[in-house]
Protein backbone atom coordinates (compact mmCIF):
# COMPACT_ATOMS: atom_id res chain seq x y z
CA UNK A 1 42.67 251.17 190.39
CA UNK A 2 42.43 249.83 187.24
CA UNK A 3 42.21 252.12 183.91
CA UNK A 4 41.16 250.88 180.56
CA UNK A 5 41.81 252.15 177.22
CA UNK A 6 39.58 250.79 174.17
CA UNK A 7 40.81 253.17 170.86
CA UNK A 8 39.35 252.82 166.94
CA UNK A 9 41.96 253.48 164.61
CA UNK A 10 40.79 253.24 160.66
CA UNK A 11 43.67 252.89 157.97
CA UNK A 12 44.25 253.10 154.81
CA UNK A 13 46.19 250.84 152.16
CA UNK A 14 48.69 249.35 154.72
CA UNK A 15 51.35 246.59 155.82
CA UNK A 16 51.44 247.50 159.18
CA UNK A 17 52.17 244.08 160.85
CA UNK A 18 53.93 241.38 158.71
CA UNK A 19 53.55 237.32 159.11
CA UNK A 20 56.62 235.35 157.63
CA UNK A 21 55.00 235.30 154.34
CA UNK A 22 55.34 239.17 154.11
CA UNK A 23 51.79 239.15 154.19
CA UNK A 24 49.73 241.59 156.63
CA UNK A 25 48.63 239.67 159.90
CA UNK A 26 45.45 238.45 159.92
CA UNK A 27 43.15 236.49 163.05
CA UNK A 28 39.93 234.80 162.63
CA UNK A 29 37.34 236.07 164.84
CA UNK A 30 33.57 235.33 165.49
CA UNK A 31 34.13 232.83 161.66
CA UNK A 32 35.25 235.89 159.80
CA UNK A 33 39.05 236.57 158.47
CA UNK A 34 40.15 240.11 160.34
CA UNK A 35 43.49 242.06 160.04
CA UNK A 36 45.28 242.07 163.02
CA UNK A 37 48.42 243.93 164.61
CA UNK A 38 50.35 241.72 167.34
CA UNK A 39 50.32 243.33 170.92
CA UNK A 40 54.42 243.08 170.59
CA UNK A 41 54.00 245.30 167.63
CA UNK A 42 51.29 247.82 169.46
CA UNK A 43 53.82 247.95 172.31
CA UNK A 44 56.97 248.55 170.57
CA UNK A 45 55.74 251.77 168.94
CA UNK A 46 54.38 252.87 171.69
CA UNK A 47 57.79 252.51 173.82
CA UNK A 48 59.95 253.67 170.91
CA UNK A 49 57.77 256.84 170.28
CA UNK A 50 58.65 260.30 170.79
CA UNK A 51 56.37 260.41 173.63
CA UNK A 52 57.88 257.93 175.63
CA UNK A 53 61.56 259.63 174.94
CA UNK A 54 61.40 262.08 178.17
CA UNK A 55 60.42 258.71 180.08
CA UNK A 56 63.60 256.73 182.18
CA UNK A 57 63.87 253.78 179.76
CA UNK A 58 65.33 249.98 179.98
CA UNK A 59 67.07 248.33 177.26
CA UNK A 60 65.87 245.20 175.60
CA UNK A 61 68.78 243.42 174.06
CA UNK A 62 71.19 240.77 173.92
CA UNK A 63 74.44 242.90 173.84
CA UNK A 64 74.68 242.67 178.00
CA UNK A 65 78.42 242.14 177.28
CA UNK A 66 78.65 245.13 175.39
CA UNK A 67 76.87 247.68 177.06
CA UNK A 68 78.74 246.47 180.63
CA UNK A 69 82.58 246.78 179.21
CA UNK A 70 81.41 250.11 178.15
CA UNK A 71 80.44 251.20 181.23
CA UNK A 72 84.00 250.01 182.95
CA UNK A 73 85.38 251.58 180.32
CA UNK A 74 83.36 254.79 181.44
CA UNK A 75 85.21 253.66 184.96
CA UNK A 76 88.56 253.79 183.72
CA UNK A 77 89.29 250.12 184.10
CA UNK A 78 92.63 248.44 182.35
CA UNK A 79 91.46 247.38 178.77
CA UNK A 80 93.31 243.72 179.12
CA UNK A 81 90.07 243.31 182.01
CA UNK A 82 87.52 244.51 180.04
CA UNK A 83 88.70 242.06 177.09
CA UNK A 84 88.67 238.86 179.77
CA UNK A 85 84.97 240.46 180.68
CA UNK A 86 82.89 240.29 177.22
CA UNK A 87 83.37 236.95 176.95
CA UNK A 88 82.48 236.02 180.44
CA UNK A 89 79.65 237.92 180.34
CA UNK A 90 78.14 236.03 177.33
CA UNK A 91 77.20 233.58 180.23
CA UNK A 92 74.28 235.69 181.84
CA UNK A 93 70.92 234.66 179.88
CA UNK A 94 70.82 231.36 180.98
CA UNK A 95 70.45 229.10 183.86
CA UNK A 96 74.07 227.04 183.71
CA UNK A 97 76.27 230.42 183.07
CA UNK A 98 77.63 228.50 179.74
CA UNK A 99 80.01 231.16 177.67
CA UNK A 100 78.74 231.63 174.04
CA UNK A 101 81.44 231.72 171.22
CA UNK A 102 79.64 235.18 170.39
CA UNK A 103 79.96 238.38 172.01
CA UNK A 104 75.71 238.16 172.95
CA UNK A 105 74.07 236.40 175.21
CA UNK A 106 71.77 233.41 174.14
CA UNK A 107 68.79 235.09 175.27
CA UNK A 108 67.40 238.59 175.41
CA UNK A 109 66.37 240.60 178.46
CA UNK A 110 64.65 243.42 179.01
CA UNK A 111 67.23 245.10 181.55
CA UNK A 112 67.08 248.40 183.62
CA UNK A 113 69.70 251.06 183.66
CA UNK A 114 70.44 249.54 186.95
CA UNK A 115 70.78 245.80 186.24
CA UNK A 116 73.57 246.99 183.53
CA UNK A 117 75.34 249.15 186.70
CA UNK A 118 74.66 246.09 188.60
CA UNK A 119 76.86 244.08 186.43
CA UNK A 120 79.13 246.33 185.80
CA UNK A 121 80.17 246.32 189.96
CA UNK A 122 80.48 243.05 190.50
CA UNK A 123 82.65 242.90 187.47
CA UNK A 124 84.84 246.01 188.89
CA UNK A 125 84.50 244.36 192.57
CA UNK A 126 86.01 241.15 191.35
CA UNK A 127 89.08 242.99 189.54
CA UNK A 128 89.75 244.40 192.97
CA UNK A 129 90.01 240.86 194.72
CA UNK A 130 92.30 239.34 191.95
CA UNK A 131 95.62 239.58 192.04
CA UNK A 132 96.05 239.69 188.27
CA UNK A 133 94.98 238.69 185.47
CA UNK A 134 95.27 235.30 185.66
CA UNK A 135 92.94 234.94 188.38
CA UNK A 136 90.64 237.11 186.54
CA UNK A 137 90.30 234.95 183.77
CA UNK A 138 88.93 232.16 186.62
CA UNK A 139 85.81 233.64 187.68
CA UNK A 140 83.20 232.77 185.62
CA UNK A 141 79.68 234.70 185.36
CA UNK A 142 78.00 231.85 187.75
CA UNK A 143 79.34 233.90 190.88
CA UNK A 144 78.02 236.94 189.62
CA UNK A 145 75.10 235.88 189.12
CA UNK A 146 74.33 234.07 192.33
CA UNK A 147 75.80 237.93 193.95
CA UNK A 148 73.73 239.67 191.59
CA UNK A 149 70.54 237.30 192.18
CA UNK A 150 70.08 238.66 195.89
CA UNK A 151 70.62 242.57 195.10
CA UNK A 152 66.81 244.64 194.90
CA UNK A 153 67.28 246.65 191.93
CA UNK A 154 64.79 249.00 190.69
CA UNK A 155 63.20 249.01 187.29
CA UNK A 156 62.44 251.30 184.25
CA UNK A 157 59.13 252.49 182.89
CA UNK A 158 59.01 250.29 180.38
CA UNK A 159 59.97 247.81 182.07
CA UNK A 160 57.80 248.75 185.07
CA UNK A 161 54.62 248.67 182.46
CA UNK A 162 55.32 245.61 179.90
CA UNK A 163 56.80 243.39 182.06
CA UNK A 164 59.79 241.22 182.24
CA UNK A 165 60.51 237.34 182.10
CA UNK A 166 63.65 235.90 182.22
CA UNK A 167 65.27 232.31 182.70
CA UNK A 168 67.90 234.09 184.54
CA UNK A 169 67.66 234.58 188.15
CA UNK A 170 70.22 237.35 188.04
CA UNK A 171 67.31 239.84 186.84
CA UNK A 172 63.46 239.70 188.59
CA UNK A 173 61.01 238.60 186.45
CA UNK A 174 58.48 241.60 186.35
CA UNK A 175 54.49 241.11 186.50
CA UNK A 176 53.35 243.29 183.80
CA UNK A 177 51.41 246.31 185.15
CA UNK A 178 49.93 246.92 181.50
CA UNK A 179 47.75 244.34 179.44
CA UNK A 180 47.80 244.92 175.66
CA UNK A 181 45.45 243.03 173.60
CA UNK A 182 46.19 241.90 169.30
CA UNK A 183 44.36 245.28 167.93
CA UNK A 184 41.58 243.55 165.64
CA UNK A 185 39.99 244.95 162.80
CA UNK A 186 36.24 245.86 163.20
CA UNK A 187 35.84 244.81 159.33
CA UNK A 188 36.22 241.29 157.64
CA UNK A 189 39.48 241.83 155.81
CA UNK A 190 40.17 241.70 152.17
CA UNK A 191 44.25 240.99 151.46
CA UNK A 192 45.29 242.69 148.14
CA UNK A 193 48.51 242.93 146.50
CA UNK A 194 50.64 245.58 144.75
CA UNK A 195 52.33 244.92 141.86
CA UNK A 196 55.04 247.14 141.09
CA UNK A 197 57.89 247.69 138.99
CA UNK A 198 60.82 250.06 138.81
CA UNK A 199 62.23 251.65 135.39
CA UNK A 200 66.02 252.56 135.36
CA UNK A 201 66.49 256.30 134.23
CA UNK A 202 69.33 255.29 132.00
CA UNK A 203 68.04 253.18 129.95
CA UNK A 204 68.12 255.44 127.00
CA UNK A 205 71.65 256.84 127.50
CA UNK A 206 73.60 252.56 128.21
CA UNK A 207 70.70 250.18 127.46
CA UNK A 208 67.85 249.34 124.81
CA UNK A 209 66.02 247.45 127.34
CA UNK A 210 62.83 249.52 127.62
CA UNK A 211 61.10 247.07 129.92
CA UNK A 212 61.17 247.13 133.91
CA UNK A 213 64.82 246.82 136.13
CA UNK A 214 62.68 244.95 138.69
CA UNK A 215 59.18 243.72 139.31
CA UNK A 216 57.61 243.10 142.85
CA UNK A 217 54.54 242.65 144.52
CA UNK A 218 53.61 243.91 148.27
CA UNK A 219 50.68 242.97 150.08
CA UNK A 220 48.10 245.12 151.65
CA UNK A 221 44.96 245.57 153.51
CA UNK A 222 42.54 248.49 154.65
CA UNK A 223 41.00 247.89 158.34
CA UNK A 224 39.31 250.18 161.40
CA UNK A 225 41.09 248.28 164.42
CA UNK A 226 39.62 248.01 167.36
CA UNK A 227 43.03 248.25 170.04
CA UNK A 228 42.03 247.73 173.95
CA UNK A 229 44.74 247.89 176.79
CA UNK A 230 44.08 247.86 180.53
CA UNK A 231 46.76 249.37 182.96
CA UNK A 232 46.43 248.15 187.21
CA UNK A 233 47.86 251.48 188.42
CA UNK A 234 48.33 249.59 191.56
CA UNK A 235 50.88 246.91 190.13
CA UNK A 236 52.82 249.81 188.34
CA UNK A 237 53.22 251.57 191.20
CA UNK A 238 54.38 248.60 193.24
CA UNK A 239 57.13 247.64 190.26
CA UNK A 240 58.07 251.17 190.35
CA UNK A 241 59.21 250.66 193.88
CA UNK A 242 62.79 251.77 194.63
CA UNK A 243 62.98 254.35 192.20
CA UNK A 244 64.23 257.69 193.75
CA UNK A 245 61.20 259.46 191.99
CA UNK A 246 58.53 257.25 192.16
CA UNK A 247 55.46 259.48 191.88
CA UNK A 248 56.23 261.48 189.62
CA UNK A 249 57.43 259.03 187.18
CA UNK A 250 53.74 257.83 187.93
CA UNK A 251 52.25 260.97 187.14
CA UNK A 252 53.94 261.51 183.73
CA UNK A 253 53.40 257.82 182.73
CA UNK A 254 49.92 258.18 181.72
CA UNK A 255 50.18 261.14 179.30
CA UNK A 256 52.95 259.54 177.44
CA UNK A 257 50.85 256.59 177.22
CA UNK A 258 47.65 258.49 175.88
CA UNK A 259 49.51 260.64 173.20
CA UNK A 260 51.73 257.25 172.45
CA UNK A 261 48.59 255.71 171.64
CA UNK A 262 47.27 258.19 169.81
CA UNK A 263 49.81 260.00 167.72
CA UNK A 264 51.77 256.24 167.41
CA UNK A 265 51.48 253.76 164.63
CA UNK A 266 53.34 250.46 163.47
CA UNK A 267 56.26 250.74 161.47
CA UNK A 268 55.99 248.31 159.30
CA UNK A 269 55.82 249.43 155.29
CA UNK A 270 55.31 253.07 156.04
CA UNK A 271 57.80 253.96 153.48
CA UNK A 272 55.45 252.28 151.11
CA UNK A 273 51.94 253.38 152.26
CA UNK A 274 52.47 256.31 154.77
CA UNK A 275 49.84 254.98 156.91
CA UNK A 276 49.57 257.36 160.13
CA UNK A 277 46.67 258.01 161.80
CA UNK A 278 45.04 259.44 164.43
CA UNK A 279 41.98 257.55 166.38
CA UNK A 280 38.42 257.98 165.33
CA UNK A 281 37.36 257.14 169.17
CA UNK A 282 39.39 256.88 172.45
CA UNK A 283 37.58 256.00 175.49
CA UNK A 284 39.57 255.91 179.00
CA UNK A 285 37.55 254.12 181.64
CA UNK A 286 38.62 254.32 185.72
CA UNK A 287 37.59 251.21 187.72
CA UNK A 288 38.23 250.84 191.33
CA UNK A 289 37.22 247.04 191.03
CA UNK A 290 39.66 245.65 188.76
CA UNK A 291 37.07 243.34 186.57
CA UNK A 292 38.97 244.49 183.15
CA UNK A 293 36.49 244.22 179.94
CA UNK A 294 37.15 244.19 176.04
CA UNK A 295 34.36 245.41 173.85
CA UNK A 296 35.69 243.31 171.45
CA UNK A 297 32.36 241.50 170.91
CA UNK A 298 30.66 244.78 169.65
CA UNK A 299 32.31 243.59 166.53
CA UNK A 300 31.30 240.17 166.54
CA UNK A 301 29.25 240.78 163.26
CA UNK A 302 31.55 242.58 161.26
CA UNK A 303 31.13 246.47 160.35
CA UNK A 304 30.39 246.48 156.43
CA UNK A 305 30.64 250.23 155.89
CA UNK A 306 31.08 253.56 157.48
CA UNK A 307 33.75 251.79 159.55
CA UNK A 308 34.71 254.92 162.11
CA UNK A 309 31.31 255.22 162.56
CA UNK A 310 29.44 252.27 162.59
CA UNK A 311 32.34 250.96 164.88
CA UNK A 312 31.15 253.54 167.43
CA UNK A 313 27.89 252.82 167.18
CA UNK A 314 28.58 249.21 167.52
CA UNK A 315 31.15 249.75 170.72
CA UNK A 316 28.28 252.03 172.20
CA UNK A 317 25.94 249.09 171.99
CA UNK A 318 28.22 246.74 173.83
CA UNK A 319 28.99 249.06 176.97
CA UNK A 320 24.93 249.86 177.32
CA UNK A 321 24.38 245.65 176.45
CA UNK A 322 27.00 244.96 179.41
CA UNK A 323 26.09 247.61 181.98
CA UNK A 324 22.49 247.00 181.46
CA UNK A 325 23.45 242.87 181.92
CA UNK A 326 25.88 242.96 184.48
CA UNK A 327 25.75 246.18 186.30
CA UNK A 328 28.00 249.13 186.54
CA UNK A 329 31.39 248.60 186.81
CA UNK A 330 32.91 251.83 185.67
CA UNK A 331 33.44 254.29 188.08
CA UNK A 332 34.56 257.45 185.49
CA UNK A 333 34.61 257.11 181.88
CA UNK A 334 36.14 260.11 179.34
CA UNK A 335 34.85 259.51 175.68
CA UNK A 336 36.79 261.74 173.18
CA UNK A 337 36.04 261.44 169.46
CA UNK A 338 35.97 264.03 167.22
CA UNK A 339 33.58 262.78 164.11
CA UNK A 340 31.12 261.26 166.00
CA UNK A 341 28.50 262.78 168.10
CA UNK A 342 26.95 260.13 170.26
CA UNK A 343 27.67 259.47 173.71
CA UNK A 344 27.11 256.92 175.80
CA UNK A 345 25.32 257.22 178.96
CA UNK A 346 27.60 257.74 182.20
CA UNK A 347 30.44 259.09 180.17
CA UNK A 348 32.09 262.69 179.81
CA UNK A 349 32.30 263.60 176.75
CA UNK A 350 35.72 265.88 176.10
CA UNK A 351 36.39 267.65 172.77
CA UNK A 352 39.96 268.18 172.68
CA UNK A 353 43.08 265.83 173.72
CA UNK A 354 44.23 268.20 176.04
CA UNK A 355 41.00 268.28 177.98
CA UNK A 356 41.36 264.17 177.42
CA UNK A 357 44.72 264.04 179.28
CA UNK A 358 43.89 266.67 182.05
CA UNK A 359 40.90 264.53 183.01
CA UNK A 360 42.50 261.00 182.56
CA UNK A 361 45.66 263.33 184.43
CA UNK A 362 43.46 263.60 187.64
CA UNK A 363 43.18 259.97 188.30
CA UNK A 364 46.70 259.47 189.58
């Protein structure tokens, strides 16, 4: 089963995605200049929201050494062994086990609450053989890894959803049972910039200066992005393999993902611009085929006004133009958008999230 989620989300004055200019991120598409927010970005706020908090989450980082000599520390292991193991741990993240002078490794990994418990045995099994400490400080992270390399471990919700690739054959590489595409604004963009400047309250009392303390300049844009995502229900379920609670984890995955993409926006600048949103449209589509399809190209000619709504329209146009072309290939499709009134035919319209998630709810 495959379930697709295609979501219109209008801003204001925003920064939500920055290039290495500072700038807003921006895509050409169909000749025209559109904003754009990376799929890394849409992802990460969705996995660090509040909605995914309840959710059994992995750890994406390159402080392996860190988190493992914690966790013999947890164990009650002798301090002069967990010393001799930060540094030997710097070796996982890459394919010849080679130490880095840091206390990181040189790449980072997404890793599961196992993988870190995982480590953190082999580490506690190999004090156990050695005599002392000596012999300790011999083993290198190469026979770990070739130990840890044959163990099944099972994998976190994130993990399970987004994926996981790794030059390190300690950890699985994980086929992504969720496909996020660069959320693309329905609108030709128009970058701007905000000049600013900053006056220093005391000025009067230590300073005849009467002019600015600083001057600065952020740039900005306004866009209606159009965000799709498809999730193969079967390929999550099959990562999720192992873990003691499989189905339900699988049941409370998709509401977390629903309110995550709604209630969730990118980080980026909201200090300066306070840009949070809610969608104008969220459609969920069910597919037993798994044939996934973007209406991206409803937006091929760019929305000039009215975005919300004319975006609609336009996305309305592009599921008749397809089904009407190609046949039916939606089995169930739940359209929920509160400011607009058409609906497109073979849908179910719902009026409330909570009616949204108890339908979408049903599918699993």
């Amino acid at each position: 089963m495959l379930i697709e989620f295609h979501v219109l989300k209008n801003y204001p004055a925003t920064n939500l995605n920055r290039d290495e200019t500072g700038a807003p991120k921006t895509a050409f598409f169909s000749g025209q200049l559109r904003g754009r927010v990376s799929s890394q970005c849409v992802k990460r706020s969705w996995r660090k929201s509040q909605w995914f908090e309840d959710l059994d989450l992995g750890i994406r980082t390159r402080n392996l050494p860190s988190l493992v000599c914690e966790e013999l520390e947890k164990r009650g292991v002798d301090e002069k062994y967990i010393e001799a193991t930060k540094k030997k741990i710097t070796g996982f993240g890459n394919k010849d086990a080679k130490e880095n002078n840091d206390e990181i490794t040189s790449q980072v990994i997404f890793f599961s609450k196992a993988d870190i418990q995982a480590v953190a045995d082999a580490v506690q099994e190999t004090i156990t053989e050695c005599a002392d400490l000596k012999a300790f400080e011999k083993i290198s992270a190469k026979q770990w890894k070739e130990k840890l390399g044959k163990l099944p471990r099972p994998v976190n919700v994130d993990i399970a959803l987004f994926g996981r690739m790794t030059t390190d054959d300690s950890f699985k590489d994980v086929e992504a049972a969720m496909q996020v595409a660069h959320a693309i604004s329905t609108n030709t963009v128009n970058q701007e910039a905000d000049f600013f400047t900053a006056v220093d309250d005391l000025n009067e009392i230590y300073g005849s200066d009467q002019g600015s303390a600083m001057m600065g300049d952020i740039d900005f844009n306004s866009n209606c992005y159009y965000q799709y995502a498809s999730l193969d229900v079967d390929q999550l379920r099959e990562n999720l393999l192992g873990n003691e609670n499989e189905e339900e984890i699988l049941k409370r995955v998709l509401p977390a993902l629903v309110q995550a993409i709604t209630f969730s926006n990118p980080t980026g600048k909201q200090n300066s611009f306070a840009g949070h949103v809610v969608p104008s449209l969220i459609c969920i589509e069910k597919k037993e085929k798994k044939v996934p399809i973007s209406y991206v190209n409803a937006f091929e000619k760019p929305i000039r006004k009215n975005y919300s709504e004319d975006s609609c329209k336009a996305m309305i146009g592009e599921m008749e133009l397809f089904e009407k072309c190609y046949g039916k290939m939606v089995d169930e499709r739940l359209w929920f958008a509160p400011k607009y009134d058409g609906v497109p035919e073979n849908t179910t319209k719902v009026e409330t999230l909570a009616e949204l998630l108890d339908a979408c709810i049903k599918w699993i």
